[in-house]
Protein backbone atom coordinates (compact mmCIF):
# COMPACT_ATOMS: atom_id res chain seq x y z
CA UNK A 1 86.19 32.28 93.81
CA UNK A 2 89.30 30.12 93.71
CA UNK A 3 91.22 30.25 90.56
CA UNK A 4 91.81 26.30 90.98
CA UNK A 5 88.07 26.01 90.45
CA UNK A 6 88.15 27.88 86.75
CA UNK A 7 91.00 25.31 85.83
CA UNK A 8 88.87 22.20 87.26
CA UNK A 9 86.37 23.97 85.10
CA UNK A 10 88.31 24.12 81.85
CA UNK A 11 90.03 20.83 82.40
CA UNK A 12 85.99 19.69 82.61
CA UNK A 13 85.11 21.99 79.30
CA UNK A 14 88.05 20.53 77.46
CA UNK A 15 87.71 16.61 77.72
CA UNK A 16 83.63 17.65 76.50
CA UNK A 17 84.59 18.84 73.61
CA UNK A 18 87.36 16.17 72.86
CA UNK A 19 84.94 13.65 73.52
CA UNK A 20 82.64 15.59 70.73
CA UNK A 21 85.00 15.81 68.18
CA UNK A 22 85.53 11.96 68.26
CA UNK A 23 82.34 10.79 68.77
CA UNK A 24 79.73 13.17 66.61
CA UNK A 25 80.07 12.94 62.77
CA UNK A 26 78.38 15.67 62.04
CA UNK A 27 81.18 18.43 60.79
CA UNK A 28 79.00 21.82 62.31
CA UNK A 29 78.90 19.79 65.96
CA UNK A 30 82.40 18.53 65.87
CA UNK A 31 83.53 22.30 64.60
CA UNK A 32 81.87 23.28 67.95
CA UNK A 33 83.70 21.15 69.70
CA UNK A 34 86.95 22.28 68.59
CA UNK A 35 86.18 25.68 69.48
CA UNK A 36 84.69 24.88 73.16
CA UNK A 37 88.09 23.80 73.38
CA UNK A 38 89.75 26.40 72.30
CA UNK A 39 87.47 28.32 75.00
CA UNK A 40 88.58 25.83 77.37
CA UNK A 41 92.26 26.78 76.75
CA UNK A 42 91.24 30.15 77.36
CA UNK A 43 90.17 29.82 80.28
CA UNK A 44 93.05 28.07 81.57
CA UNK A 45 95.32 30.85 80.43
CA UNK A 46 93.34 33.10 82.32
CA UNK A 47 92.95 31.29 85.56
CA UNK A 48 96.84 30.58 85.09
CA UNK A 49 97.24 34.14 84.82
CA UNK A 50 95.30 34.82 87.80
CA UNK A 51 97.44 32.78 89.80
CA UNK A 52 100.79 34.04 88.71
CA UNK A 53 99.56 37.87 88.62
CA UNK A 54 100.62 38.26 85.43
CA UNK A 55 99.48 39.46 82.39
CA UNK A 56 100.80 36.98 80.33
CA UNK A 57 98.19 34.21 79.92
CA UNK A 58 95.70 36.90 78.84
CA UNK A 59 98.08 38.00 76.61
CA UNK A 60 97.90 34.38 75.20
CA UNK A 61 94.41 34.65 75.57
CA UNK A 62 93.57 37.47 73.07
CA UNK A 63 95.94 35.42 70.63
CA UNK A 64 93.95 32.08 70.58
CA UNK A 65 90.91 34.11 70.55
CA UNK A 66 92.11 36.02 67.26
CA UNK A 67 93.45 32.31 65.60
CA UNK A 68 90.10 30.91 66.18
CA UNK A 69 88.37 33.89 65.10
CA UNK A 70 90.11 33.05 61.95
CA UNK A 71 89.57 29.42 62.20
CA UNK A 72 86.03 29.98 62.08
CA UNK A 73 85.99 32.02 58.64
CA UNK A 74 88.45 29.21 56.93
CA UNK A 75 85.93 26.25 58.79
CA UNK A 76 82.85 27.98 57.82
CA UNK A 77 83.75 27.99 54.29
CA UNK A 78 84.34 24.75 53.92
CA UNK A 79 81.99 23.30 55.70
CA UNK A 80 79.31 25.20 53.71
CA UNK A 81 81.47 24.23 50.32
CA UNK A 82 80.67 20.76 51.23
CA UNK A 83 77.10 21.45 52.41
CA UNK A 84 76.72 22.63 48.78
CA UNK A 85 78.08 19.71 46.97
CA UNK A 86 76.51 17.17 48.97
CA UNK A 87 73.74 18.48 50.81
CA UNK A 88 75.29 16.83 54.12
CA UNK A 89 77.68 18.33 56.74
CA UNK A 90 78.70 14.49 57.34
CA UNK A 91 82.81 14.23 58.45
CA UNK A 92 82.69 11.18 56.31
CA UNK A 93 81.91 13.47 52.93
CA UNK A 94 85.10 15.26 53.81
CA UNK A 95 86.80 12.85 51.54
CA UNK A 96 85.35 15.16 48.58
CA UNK A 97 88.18 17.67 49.32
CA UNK A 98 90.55 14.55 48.10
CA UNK A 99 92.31 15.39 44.34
């Protein structure tokens, strides 16, 4: 398949998941979002790196893969901090992490 087709793909999977982060107010859907972005990226690197035959945007990809691995753990938490409080995963409680 032609790598221009995987970045068509990501540049598709990427502007979904923008879209979702500014129009759902739900937190757990908009953290989605961020990270079918992040996948988006990913795939870009790779299809980049596909064309160049390099190794390098793999390289890249294996990094954003271990940041949003950790991204997850930190968003998790305080998404189910707030869940606690307030019994809502609502973007618009967020404000409760305000001193």
């Amino acid at each position: 398949m032609n790598p221009e087709n995987y970045l068509f793909l990501a540049a598709l999977l990427f502007s979904i998941g923008s879209i979702g982060v500014l129009v759902r107010r739900n937190a757990l859907v908009a953290f989605m979002c961020v990270e079918l972005m992040l996948n988006a990226c990913n795939l870009a690197l790779v299809a980049g790196s596909q064309i160049t035959g390099g190794l390098n945007g793999q390289v890249a990809s294996f990094f954003v893969m271990v940041v949003a691995a950790a991204e997850v753990v930190v968003g998790l938490a305080i998404i189910v901090s707030i869940y606690k409080t307030r019994r809502s995963t609502s973007v618009d409680d967020a404000n409760l992490l305000k001193l």
